[in-house]
N, C-alpha and C. Protein backbone atom coordinates (compact mmCIF):
# COMPACT_ATOMS: atom_id res chain seq x y z
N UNK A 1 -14.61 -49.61 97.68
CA UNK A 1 -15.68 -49.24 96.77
C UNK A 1 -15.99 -47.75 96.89
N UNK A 2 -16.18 -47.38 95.92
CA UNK A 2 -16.79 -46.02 95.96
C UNK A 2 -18.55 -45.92 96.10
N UNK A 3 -18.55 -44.42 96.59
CA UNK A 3 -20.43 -44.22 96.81
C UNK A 3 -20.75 -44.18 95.94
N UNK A 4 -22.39 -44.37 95.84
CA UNK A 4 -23.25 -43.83 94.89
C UNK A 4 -22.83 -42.30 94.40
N UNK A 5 -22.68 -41.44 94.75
CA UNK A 5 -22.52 -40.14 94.58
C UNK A 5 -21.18 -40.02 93.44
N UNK A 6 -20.19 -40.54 94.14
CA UNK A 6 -18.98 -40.30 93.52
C UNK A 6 -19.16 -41.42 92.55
N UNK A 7 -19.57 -42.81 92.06
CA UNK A 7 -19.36 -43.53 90.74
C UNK A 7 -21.00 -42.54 89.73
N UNK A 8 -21.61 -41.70 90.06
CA UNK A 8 -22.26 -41.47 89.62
C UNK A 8 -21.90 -39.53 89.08
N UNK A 9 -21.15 -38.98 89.61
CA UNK A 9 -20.13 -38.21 89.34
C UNK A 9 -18.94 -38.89 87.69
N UNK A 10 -18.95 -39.90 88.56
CA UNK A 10 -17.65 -40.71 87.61
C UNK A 10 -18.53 -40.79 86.34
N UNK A 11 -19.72 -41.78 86.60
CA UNK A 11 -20.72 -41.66 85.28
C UNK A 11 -20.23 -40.85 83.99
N UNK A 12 -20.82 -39.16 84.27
CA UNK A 12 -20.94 -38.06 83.96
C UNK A 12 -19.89 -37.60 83.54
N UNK A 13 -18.45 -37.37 84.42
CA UNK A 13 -17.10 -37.07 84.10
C UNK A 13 -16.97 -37.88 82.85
N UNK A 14 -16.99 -39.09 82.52
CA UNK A 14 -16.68 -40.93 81.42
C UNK A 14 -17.28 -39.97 80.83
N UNK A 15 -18.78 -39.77 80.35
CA UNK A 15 -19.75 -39.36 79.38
C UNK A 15 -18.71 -38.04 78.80
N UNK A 16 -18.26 -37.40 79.47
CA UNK A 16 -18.08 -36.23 78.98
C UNK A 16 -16.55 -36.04 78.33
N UNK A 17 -15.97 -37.07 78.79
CA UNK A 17 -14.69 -37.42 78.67
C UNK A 17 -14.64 -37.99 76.95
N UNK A 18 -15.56 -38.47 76.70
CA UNK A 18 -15.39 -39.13 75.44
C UNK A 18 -16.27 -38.01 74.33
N UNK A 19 -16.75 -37.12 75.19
CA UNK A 19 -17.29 -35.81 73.68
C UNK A 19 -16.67 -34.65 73.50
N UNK A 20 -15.91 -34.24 74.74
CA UNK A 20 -15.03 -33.33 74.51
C UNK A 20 -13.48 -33.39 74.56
N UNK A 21 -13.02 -32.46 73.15
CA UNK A 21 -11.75 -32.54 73.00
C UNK A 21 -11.05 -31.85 74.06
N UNK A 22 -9.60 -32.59 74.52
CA UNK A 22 -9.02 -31.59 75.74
C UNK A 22 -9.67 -32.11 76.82
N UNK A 23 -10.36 -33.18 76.92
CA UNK A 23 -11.07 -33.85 78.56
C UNK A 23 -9.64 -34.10 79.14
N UNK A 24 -8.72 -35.20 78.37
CA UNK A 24 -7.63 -35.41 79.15
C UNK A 24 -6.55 -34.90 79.77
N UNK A 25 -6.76 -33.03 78.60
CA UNK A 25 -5.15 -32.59 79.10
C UNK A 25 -6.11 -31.77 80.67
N UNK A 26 -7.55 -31.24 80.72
CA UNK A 26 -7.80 -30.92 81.75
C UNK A 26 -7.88 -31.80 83.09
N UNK A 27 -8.15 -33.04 83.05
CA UNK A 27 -7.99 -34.20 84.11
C UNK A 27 -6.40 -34.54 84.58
N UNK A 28 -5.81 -34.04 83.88
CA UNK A 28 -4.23 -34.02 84.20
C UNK A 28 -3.83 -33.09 84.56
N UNK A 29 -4.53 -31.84 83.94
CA UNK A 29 -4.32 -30.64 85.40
C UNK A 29 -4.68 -30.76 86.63
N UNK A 30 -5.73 -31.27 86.44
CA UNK A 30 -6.58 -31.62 88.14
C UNK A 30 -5.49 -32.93 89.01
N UNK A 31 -5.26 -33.52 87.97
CA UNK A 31 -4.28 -34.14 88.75
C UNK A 31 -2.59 -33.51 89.02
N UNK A 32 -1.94 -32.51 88.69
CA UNK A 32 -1.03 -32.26 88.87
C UNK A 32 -1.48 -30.87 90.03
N UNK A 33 -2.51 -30.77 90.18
CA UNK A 33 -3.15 -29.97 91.11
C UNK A 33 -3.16 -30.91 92.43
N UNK A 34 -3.69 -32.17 92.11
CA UNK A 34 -4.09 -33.03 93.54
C UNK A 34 -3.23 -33.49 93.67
N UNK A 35 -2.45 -34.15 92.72
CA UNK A 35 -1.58 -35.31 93.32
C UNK A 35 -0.27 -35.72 93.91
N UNK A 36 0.80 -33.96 93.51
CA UNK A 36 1.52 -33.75 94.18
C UNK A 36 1.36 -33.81 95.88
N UNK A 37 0.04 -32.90 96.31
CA UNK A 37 -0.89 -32.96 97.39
C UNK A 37 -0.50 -34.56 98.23
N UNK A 38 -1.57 -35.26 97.58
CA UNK A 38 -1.73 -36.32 97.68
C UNK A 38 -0.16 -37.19 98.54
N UNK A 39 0.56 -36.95 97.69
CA UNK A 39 1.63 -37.90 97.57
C UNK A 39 2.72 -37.18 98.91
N UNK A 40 2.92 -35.66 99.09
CA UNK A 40 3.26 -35.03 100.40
C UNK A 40 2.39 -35.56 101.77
N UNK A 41 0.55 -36.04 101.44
CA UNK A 41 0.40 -36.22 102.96
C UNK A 41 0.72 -37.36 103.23
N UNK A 42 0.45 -38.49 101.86
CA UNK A 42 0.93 -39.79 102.07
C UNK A 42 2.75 -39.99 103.03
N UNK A 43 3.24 -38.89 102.63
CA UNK A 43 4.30 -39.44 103.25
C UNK A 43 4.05 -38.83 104.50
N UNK A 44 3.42 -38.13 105.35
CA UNK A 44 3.41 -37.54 106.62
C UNK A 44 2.53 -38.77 107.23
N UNK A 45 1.37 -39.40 106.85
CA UNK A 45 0.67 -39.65 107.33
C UNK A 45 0.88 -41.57 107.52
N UNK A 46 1.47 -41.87 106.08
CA UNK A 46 1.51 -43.68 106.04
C UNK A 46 1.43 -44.44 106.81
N UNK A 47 1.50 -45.42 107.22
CA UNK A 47 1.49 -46.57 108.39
C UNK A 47 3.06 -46.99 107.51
N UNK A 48 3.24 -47.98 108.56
CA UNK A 48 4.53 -48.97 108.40
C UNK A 48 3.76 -49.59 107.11
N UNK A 49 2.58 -50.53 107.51
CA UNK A 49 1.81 -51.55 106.48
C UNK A 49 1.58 -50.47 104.69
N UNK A 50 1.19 -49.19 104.84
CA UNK A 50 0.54 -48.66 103.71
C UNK A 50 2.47 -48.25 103.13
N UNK A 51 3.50 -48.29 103.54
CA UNK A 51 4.72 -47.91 103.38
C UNK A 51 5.05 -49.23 102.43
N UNK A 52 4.25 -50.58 102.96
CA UNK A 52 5.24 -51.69 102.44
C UNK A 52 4.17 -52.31 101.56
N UNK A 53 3.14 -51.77 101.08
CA UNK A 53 2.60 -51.67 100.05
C UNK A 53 2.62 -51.28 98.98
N UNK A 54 2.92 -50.02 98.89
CA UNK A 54 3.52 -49.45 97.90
C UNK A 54 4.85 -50.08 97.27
N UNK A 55 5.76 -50.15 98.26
CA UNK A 55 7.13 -50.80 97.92
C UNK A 55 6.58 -52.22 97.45
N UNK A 56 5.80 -53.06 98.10
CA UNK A 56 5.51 -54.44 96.72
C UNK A 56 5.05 -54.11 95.61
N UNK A 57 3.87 -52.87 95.47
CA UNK A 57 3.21 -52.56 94.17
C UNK A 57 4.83 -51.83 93.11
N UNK A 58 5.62 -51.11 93.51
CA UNK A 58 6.60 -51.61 93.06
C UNK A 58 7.91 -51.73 92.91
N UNK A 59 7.64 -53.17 93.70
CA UNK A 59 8.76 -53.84 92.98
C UNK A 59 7.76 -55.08 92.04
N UNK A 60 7.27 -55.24 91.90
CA UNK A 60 5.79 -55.91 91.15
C UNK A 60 5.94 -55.47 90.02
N UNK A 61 5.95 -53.91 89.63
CA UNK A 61 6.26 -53.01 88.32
C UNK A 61 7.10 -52.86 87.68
N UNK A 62 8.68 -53.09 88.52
CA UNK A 62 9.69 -53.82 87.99
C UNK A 62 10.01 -54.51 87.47
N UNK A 63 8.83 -55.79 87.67
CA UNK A 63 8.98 -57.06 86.91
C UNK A 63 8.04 -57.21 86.10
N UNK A 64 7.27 -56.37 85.76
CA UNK A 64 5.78 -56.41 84.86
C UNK A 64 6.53 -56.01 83.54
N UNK A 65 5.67 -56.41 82.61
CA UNK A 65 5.71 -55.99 81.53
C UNK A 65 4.65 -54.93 81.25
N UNK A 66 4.37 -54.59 79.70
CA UNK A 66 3.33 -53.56 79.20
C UNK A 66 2.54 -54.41 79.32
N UNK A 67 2.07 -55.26 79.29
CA UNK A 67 -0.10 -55.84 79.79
C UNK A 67 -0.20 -55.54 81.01
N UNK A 68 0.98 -55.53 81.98
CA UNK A 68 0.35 -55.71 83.49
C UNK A 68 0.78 -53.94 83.88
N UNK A 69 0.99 -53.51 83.60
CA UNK A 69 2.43 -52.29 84.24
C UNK A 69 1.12 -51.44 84.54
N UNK A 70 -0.07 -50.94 83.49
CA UNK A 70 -0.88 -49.91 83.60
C UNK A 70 -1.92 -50.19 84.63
N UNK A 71 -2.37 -51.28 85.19
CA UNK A 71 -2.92 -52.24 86.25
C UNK A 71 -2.45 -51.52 88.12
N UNK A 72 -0.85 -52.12 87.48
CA UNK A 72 -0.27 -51.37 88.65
C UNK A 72 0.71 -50.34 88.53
N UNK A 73 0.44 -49.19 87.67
CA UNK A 73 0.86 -47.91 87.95
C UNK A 73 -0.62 -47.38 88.76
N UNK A 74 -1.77 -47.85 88.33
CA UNK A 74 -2.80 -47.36 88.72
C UNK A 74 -3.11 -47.60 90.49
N UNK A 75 -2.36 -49.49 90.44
CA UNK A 75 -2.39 -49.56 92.36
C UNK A 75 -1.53 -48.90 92.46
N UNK A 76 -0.52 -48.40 92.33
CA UNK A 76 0.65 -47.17 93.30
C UNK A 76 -0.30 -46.15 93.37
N UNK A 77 -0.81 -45.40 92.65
CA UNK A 77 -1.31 -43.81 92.84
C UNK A 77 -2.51 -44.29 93.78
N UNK A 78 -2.96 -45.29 93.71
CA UNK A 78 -4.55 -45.66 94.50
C UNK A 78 -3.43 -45.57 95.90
N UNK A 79 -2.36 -46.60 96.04
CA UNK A 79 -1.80 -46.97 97.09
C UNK A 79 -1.72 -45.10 98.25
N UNK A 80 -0.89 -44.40 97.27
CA UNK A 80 -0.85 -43.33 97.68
C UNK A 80 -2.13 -42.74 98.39
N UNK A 81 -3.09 -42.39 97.71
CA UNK A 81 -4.02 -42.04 98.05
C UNK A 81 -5.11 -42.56 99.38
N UNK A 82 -4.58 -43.94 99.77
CA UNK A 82 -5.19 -44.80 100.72
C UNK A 82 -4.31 -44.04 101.99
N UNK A 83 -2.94 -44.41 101.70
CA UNK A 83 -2.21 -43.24 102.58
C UNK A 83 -2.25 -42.45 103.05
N UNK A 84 -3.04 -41.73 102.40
CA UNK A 84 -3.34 -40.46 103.12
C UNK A 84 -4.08 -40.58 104.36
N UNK A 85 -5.30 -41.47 104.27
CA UNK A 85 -6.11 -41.65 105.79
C UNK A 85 -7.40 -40.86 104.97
N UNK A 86 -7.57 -40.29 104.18
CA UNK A 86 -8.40 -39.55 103.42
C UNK A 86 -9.32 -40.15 102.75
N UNK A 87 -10.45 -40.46 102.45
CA UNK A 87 -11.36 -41.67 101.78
C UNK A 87 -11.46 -40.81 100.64
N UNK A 88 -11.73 -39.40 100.98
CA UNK A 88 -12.58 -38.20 99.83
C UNK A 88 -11.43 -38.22 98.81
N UNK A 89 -10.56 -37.84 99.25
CA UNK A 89 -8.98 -38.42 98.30
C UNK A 89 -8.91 -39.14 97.52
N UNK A 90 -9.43 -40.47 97.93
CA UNK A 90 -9.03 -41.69 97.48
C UNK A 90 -10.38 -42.18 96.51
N UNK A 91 -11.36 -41.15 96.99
CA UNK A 91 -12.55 -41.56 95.98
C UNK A 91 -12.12 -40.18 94.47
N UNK A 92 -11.55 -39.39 95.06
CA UNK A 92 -11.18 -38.42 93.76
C UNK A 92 -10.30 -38.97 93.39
N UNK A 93 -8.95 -39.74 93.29
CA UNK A 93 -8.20 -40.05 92.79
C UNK A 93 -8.61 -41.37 92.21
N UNK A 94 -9.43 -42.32 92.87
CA UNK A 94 -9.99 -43.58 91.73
C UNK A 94 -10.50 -42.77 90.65
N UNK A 95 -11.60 -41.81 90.85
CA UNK A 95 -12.39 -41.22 89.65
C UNK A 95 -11.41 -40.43 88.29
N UNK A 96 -10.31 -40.05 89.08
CA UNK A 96 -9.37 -39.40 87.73
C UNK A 96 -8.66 -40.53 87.63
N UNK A 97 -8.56 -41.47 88.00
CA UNK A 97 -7.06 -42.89 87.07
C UNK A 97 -8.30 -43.12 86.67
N UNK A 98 -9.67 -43.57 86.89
CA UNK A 98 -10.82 -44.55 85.76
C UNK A 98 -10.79 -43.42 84.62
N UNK A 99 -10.93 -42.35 84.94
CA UNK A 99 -11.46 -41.51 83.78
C UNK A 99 -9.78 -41.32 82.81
N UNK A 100 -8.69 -41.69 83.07
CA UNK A 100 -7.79 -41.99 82.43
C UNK A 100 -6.98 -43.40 81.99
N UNK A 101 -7.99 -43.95 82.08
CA UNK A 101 -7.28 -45.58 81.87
C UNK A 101 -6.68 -45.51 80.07
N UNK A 102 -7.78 -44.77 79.22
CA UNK A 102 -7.62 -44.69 78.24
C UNK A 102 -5.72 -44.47 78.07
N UNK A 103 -5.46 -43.76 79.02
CA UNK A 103 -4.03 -43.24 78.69
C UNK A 103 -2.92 -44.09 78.53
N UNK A 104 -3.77 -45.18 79.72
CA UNK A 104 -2.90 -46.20 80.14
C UNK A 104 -2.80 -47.38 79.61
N UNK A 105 -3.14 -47.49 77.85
CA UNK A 105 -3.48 -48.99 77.41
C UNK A 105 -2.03 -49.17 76.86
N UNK A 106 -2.21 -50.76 77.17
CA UNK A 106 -0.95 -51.42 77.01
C UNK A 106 -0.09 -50.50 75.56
N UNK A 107 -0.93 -50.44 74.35
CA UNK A 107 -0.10 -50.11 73.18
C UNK A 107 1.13 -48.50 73.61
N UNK A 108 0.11 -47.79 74.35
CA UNK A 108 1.32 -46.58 75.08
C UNK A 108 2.31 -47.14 76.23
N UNK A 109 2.28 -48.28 76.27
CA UNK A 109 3.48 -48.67 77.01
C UNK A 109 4.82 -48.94 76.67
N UNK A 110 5.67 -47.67 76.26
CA UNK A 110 6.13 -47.61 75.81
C UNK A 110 7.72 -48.13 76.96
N UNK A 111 8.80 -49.24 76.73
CA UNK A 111 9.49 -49.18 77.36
C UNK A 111 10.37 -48.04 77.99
N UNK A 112 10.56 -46.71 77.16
CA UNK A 112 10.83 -45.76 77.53
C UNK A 112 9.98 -44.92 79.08
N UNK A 113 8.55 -45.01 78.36
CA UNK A 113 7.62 -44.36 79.50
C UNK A 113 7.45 -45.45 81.17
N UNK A 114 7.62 -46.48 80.49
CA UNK A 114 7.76 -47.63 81.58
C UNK A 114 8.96 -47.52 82.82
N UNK A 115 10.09 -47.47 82.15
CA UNK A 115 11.35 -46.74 82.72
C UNK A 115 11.29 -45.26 83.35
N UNK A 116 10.63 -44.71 82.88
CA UNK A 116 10.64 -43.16 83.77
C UNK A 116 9.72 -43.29 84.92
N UNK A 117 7.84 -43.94 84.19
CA UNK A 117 7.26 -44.40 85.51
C UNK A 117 8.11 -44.70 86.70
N UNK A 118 9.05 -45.83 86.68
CA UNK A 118 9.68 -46.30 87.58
C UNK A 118 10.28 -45.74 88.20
N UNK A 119 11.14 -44.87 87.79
CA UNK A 119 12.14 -43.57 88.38
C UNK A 119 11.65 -42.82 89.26
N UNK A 120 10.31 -42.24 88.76
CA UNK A 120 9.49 -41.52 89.29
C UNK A 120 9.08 -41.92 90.54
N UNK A 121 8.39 -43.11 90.42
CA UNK A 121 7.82 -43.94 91.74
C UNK A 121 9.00 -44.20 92.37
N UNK A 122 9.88 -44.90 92.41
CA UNK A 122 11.00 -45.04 93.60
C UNK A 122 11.25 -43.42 94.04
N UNK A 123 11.55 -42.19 93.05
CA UNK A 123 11.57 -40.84 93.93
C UNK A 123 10.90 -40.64 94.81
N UNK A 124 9.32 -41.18 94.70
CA UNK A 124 7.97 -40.96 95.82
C UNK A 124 8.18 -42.12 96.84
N UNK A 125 8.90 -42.81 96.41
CA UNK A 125 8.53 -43.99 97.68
C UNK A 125 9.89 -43.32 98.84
N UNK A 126 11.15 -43.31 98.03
CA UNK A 126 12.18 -42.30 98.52
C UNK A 126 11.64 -41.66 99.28
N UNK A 127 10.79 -40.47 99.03
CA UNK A 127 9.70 -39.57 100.05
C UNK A 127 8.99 -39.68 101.51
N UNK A 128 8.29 -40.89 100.63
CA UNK A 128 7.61 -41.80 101.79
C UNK A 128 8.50 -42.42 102.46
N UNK A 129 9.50 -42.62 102.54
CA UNK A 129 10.45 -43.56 103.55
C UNK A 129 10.94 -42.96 104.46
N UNK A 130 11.75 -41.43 104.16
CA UNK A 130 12.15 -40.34 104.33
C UNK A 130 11.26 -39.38 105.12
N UNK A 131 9.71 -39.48 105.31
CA UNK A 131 9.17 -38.61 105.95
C UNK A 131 8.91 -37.68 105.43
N UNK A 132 9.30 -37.46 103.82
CA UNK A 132 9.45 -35.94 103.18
C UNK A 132 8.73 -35.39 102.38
N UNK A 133 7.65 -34.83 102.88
CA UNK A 133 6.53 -34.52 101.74
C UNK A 133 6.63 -33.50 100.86
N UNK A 134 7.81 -32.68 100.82
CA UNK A 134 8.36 -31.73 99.91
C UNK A 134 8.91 -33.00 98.44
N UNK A 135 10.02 -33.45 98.89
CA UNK A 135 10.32 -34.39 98.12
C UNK A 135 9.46 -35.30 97.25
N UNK A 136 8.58 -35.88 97.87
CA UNK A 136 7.61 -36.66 97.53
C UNK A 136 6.50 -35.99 96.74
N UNK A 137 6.27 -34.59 97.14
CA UNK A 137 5.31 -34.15 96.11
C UNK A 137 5.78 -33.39 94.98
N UNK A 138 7.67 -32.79 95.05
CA UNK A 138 8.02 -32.71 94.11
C UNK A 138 8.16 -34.15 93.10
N UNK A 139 8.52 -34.77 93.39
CA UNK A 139 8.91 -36.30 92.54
C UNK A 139 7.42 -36.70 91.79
N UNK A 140 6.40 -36.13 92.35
CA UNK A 140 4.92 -36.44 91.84
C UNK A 140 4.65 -35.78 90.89
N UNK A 141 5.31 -34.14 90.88
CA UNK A 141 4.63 -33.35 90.02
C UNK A 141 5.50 -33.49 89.14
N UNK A 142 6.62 -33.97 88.81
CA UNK A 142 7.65 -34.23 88.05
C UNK A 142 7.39 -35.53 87.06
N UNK A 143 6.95 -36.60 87.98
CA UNK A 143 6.27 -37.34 87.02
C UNK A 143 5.46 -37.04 85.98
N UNK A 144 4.01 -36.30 86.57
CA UNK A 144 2.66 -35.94 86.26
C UNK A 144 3.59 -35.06 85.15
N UNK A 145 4.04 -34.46 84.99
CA UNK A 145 4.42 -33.39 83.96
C UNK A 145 5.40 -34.36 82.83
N UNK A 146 6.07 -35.24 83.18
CA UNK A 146 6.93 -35.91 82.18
C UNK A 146 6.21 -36.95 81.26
N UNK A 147 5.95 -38.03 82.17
CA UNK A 147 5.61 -39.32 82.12
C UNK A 147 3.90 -39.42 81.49
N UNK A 148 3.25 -39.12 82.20
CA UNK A 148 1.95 -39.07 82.52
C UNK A 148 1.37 -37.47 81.32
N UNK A 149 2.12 -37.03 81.24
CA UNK A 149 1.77 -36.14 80.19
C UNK A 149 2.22 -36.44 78.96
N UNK A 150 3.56 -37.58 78.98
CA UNK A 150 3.10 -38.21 77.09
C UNK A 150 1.53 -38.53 76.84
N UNK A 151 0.39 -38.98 77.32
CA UNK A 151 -0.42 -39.11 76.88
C UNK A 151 -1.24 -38.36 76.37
N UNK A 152 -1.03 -37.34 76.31
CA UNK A 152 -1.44 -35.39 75.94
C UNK A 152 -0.53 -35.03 74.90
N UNK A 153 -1.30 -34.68 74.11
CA UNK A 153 -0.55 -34.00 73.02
C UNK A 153 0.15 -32.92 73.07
N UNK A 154 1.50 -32.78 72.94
CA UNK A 154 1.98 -32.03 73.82
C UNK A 154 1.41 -30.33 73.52
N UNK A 155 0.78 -30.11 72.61
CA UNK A 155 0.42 -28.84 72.30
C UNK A 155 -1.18 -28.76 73.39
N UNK A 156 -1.26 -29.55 73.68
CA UNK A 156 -2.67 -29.61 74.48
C UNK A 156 -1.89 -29.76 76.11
N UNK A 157 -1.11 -29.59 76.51
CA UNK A 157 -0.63 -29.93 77.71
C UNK A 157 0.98 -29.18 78.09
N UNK A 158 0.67 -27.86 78.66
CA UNK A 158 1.51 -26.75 79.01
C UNK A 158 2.69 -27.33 79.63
């Protein structure tokens, strides 16, 4: 669960998210800012257990279709973020996937974008297995810029 502080942050971010144009391509900077981050300490830091979590969340995604896939693209990046050992992390990274769920509704599930998700995530889990937080936070920002930025128009998203 998150604090009072941070779902009340989240509040405010939601509110603002839905009046200004360009909320999303800036929350996707912030995330191609954090989450490469993110996904390098996860692999320095993981447990055996937070290693074989991720790897069920997916292989889970493998077998999902578009109703379930955006559910758990959202547990992998949470997964990551638990990884770290970091709570403050993991409360900034719930607050940017809620404030982007919009991105993630089934109708943009596109089998194409579904297939790269996947690519992407086995590169990071690759990472995490490997010890390699170069790897792993390249494979993140590679996503965040491919995958995760179809949902940005691409003239709104550098």
């Amino acid at each position: 669960m998150i604090g009072k502080e941070t779902a009340a942050l989240l509040s405010r971010l939601e509110r603002q998210a839905g009046q200004r144009p360009g909320r999303v391509r800036e929350v996707m900077e912030l995330r191609l800012i954090l989450e490469p981050e993110v996904a390098a300490l996860a692999a320095l830091r993981r447990s055996p257990e937070d290693l074989e979590r991720i790897r069920r969340i997916l292989e889970k995604q493998r077998r999902a279709g578009p109703a379930e896939f955006p559910a758990l693209d959202t547990r992998f990046h949470m997964a990551l973020a638990k990884a770290t050992g970091n709570e403050v992390l993991w409360e900034v990274a719930a607050m940017l996937h809620d404030l982007l769920a919009e991105s993630r509704d089934e109708a943009l599930m596109s089998p194409q974008r579904i297939a790269a998700s996947l690519e992407a995530h086995a590169r990071i889990v690759q990472g995490l297995e490997a010890v390699d937080p170069e790897s792993s936070a390249r494979a993140m920002r590679e996503h965040l810029q491919g995958v995760e930025g179809s949902a940005v128009a691409p003239q709104a998203f550098g």
